[in-house]
Protein backbone atom coordinates (compact mmCIF):
# COMPACT_ATOMS: atom_id res chain seq x y z
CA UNK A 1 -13.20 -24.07 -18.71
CA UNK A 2 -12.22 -26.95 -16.42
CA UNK A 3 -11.46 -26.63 -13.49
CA UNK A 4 -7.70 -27.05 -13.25
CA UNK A 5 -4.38 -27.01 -10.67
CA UNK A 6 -1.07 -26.01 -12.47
CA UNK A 7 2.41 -27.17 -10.79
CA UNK A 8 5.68 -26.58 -12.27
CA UNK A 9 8.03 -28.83 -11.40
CA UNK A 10 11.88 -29.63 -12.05
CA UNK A 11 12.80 -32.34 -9.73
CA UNK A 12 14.00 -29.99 -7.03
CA UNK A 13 13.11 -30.63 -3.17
CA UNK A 14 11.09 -27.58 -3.12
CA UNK A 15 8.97 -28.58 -6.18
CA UNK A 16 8.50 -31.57 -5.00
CA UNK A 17 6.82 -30.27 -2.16
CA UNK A 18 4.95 -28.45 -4.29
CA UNK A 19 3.77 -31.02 -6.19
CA UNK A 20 2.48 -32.70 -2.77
CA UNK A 21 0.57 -29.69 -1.91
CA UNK A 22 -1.04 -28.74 -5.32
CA UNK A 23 -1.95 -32.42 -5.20
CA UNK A 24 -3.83 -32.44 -1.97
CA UNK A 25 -5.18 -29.16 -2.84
CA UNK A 26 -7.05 -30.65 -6.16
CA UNK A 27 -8.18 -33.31 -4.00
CA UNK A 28 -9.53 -31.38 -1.71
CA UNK A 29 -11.06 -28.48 -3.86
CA UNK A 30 -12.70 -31.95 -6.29
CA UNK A 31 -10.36 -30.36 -9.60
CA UNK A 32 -11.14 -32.21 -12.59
CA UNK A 33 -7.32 -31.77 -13.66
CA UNK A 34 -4.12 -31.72 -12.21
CA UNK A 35 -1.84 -30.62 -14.43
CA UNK A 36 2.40 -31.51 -13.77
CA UNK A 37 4.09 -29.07 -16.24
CA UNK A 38 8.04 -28.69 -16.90
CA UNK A 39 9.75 -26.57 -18.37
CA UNK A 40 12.75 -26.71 -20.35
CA UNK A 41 14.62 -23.72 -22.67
CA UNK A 42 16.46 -26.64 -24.79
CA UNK A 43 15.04 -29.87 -26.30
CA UNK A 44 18.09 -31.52 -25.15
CA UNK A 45 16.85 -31.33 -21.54
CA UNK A 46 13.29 -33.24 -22.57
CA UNK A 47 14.46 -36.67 -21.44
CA UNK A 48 15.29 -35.57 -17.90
CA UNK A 49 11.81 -33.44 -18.03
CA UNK A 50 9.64 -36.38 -18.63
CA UNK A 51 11.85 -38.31 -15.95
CA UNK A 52 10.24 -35.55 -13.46
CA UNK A 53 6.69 -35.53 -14.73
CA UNK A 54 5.90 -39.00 -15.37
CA UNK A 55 6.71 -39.90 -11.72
CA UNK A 56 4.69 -37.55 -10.38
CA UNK A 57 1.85 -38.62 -12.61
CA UNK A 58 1.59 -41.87 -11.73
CA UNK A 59 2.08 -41.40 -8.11
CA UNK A 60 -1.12 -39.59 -8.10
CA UNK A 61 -3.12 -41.03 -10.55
CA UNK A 62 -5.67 -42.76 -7.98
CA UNK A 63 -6.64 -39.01 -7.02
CA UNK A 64 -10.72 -38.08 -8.11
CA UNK A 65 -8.30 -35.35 -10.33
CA UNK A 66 -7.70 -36.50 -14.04
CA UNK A 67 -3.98 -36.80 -14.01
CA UNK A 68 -1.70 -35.12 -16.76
CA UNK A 69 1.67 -34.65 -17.58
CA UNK A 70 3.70 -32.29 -20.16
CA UNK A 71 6.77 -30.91 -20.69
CA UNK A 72 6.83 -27.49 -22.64
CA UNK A 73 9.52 -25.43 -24.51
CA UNK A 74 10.37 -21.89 -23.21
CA UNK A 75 10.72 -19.86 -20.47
CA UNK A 76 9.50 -20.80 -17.37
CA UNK A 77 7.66 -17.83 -16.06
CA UNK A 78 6.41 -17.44 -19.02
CA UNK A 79 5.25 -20.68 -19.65
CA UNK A 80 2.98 -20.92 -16.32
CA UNK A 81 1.70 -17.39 -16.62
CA UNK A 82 0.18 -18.77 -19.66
CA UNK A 83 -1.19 -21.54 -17.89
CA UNK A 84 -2.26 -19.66 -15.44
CA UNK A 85 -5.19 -18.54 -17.29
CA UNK A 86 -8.57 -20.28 -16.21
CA UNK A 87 -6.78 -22.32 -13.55
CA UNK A 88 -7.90 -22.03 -9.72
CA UNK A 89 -4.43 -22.08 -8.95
CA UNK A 90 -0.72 -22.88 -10.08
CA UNK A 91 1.89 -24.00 -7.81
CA UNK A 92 5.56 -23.64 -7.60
CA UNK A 93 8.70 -24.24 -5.55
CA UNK A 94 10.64 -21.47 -4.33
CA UNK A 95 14.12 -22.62 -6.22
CA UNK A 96 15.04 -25.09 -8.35
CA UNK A 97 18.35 -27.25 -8.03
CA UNK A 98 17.01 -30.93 -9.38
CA UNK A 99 18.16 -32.15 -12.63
CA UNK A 100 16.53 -29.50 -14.54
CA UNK A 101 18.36 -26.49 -12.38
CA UNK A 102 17.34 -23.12 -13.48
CA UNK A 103 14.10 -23.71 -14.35
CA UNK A 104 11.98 -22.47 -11.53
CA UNK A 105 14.62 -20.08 -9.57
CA UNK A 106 13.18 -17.64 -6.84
CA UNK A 107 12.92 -14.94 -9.92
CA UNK A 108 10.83 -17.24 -11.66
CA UNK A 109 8.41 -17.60 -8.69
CA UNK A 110 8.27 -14.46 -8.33
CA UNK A 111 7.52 -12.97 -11.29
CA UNK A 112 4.73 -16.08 -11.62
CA UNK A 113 3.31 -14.69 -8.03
CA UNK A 114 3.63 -11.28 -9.79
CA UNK A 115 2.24 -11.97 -13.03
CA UNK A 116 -0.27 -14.87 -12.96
CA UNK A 117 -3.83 -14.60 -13.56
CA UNK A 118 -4.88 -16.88 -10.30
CA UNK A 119 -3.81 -17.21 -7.37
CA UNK A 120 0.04 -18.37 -6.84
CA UNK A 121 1.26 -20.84 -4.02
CA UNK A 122 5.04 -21.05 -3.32
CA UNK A 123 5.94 -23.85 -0.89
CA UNK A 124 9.21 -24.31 0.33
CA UNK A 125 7.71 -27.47 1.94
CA UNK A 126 4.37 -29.14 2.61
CA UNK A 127 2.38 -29.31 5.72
CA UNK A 128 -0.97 -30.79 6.36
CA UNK A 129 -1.01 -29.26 10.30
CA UNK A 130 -1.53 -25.25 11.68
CA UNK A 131 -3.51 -22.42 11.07
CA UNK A 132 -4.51 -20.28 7.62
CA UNK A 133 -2.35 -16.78 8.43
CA UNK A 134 -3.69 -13.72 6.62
CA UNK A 135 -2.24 -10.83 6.15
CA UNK A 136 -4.40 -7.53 5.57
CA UNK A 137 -4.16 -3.81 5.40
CA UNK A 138 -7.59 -2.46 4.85
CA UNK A 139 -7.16 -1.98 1.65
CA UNK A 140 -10.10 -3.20 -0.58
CA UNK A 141 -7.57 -5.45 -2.89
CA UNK A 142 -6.64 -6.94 0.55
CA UNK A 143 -10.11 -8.58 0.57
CA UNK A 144 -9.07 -10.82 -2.15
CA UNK A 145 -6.91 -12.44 -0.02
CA UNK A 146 -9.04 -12.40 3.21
CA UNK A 147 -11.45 -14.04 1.09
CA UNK A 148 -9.15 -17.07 -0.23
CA UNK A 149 -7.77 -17.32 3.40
CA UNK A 150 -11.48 -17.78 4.89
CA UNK A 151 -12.33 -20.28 2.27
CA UNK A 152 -8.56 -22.56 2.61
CA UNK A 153 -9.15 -22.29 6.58
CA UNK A 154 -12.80 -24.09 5.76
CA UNK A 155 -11.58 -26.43 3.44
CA UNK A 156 -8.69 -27.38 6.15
CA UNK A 157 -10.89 -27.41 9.09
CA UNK A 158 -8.16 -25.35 10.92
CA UNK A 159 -8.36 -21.77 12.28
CA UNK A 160 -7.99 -18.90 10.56
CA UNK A 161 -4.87 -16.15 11.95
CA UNK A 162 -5.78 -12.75 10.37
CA UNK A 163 -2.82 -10.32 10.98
CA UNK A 164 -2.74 -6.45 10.92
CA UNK A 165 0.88 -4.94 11.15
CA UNK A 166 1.14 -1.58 11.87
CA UNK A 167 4.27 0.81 12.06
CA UNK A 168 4.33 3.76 13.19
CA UNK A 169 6.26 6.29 10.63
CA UNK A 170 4.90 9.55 11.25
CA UNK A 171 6.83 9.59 14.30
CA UNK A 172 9.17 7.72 14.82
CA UNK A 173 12.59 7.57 14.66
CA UNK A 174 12.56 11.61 15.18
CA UNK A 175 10.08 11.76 18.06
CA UNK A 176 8.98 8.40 20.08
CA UNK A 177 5.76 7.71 20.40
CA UNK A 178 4.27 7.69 23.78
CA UNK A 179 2.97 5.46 25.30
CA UNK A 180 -0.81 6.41 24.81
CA UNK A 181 -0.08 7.06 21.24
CA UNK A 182 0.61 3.41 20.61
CA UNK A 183 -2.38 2.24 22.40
CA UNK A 184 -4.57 4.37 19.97
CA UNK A 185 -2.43 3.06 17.11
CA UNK A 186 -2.99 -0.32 18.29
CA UNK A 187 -6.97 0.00 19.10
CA UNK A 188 -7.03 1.62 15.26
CA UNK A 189 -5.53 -1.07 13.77
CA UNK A 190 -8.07 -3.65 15.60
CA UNK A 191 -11.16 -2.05 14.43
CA UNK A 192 -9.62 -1.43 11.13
CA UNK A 193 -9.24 -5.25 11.34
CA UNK A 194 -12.70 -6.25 12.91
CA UNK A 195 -14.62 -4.63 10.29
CA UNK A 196 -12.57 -6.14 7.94
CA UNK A 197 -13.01 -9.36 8.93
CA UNK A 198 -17.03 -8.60 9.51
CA UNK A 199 -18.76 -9.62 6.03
CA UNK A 200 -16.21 -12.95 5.41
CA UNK A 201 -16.62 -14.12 8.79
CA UNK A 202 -20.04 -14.43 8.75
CA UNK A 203 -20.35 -16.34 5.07
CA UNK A 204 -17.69 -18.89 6.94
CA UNK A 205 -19.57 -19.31 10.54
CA UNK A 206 -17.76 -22.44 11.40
CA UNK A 207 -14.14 -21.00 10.84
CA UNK A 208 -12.45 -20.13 14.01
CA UNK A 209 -10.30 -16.66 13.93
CA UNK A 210 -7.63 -15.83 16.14
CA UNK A 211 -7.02 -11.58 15.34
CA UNK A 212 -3.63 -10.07 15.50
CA UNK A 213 -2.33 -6.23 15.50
CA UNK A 214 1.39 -5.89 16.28
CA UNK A 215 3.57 -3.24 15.50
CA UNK A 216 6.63 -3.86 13.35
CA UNK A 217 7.14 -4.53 9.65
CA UNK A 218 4.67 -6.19 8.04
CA UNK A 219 7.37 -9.00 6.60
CA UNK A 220 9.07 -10.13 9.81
CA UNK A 221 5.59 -9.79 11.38
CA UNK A 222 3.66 -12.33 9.10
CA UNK A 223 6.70 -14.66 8.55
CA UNK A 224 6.68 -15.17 12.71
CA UNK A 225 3.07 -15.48 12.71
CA UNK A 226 3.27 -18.05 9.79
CA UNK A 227 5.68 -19.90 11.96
CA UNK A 228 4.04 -23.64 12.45
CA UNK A 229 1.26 -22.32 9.87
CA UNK A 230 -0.32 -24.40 7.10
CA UNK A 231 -0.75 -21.63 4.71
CA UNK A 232 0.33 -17.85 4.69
CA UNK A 233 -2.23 -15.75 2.34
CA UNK A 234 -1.23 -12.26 1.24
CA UNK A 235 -2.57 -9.85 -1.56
CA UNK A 236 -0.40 -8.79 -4.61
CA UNK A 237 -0.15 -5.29 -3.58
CA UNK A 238 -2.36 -3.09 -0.79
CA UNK A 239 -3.35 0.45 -0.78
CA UNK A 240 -5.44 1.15 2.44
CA UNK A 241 -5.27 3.06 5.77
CA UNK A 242 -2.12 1.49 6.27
CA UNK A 243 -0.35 2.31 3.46
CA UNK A 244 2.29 -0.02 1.79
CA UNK A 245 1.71 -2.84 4.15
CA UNK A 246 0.40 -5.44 1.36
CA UNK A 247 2.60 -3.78 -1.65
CA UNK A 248 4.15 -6.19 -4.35
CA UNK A 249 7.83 -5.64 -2.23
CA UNK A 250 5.71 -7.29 1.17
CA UNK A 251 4.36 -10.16 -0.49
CA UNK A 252 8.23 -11.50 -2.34
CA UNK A 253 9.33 -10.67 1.63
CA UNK A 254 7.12 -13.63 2.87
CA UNK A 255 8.06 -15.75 -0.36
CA UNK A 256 11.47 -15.29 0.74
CA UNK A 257 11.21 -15.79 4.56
CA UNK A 258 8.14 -17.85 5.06
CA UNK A 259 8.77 -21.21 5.66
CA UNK A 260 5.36 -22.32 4.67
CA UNK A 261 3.49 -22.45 1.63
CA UNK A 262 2.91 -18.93 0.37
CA UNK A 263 -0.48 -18.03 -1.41
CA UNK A 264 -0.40 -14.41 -3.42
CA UNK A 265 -3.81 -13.38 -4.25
CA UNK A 266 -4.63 -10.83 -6.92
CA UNK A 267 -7.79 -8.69 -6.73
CA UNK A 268 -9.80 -9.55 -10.13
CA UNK A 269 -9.84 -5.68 -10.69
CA UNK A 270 -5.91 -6.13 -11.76
């Protein structure tokens, strides 16, 4: 299988963007193909679809990537699930409104991130500055993610921000914590988070990490953190010490309020 990077484009902004990442990405990561797809429901809309794709392609075409560009019949999810298998990656906007509107809306990100068998990047834009953020939970499908974040940070040469919200249910709203209870949360949630980051850390030597355990929901806490970022990574779904944190409902939060480039990772076990 060759090693390939899927975008789905539609002449939007945000695919656009999209395009410009998955681009650099398949430079960076020496793909032999980048692949522009788009996706129309009606034949009638081909002549604006190739007016999208053929662009692209020969904007990039001096990239080491072999260059390729198609435009496919059916539904757009669907479509780039499907060519999602054996890819390293697919790429997508996070709505479409260019002259093929409807064909990647937020629902069809998100069921790609939800439903594709690679990894999924959503960009609203593109940025080639900031740290990789992470988001964990010490679950062991949130190692998938950790993983992809250590190796992006490497490829960028940037810093890696690993992030460990924690909330504190079990007593609150009835009964504040104290004071001393939130420090032990707090110390928990680092060690949960420095043995985490243990075993990647050391196959990536060179990657700088900056660690992070706040309190607060996990969503507002890794969009802020992404703020400035190059890349937020989070897992498809998380079922660790800290329950819920990494759960399919956390990771369309981020694609909704991130501002950058949002890579869902599934565990290969799913």
């Amino acid at each position: 299988m060759r090693a390939r990077v899927v975008v789905g484009v539609d002449g939007s902004a945000a695919s656009l963007a999209a395009a410009e990442w998955a681009a650099d990405e398949a430079e960076l990561r020496h793909a032999e193909q980048l692949e522009f797809v788009a996706v129309t429901r009606d034949p009638s809309g081909d002549d604006a679809a190739w007016a999208t794709v053929r662009p692209l392609a020969d904007r990039f075409a001096a990239h080491r990537s072999e260059v390729a560009a198609e435009v496919v019949h059916g539904n757009p999810a669907d479509v780039l699930v499907q060519r999602s298998d054996g890819a390293e990656l697919v790429a997508v906007g996070t709505r479409g409104r260019g002259a093929l509107a409807a064909t990647l809306l937020g629902s069809v990100s998100a069921k790609l991130a939800a439903h594709a068998r690679c990894p999924v990047v959503v960009a609203r834009e593109h940025r080639r500055s900031g740290p990789v953020v992470v988001g964990v939970d010490n679950s062991p499908r949130s190692l998938a993610a950790l993983r992809y974040a250590f190796d992006a940070a490497a490829r960028y040469g940037c810093e890696l921000v690993a992030v460990q919200a924690w909330q504190d249910l079990e007593l609150a709203p009835i009964v504040p914590p104290l004071e001393h209870e939130l420090a032990a949360m707090r110390d928990e949630a680092l060690r949960g988070l420095a043995e985490q980051l243990a075993g990647c850390a050391e196959s990536y030597p060179d990657v700088p990490v900056h660690r992070v355990a706040q309190r607060g929901h996990p969503v507002s806490g890794l969009a802020a953190a992404a703020e400035g970022a190059r890349l937020l990574v989070v897992g498809h779904r998380g079922r660790g010490g800290f329950t819920g944190l990494l759960l399919g409902s956390v990771a369309v939060g981020v694609l909704h309020h991130a501002q950058c480039p949002v890579a869902v990772v599934r565990d290969v076990r799913d």
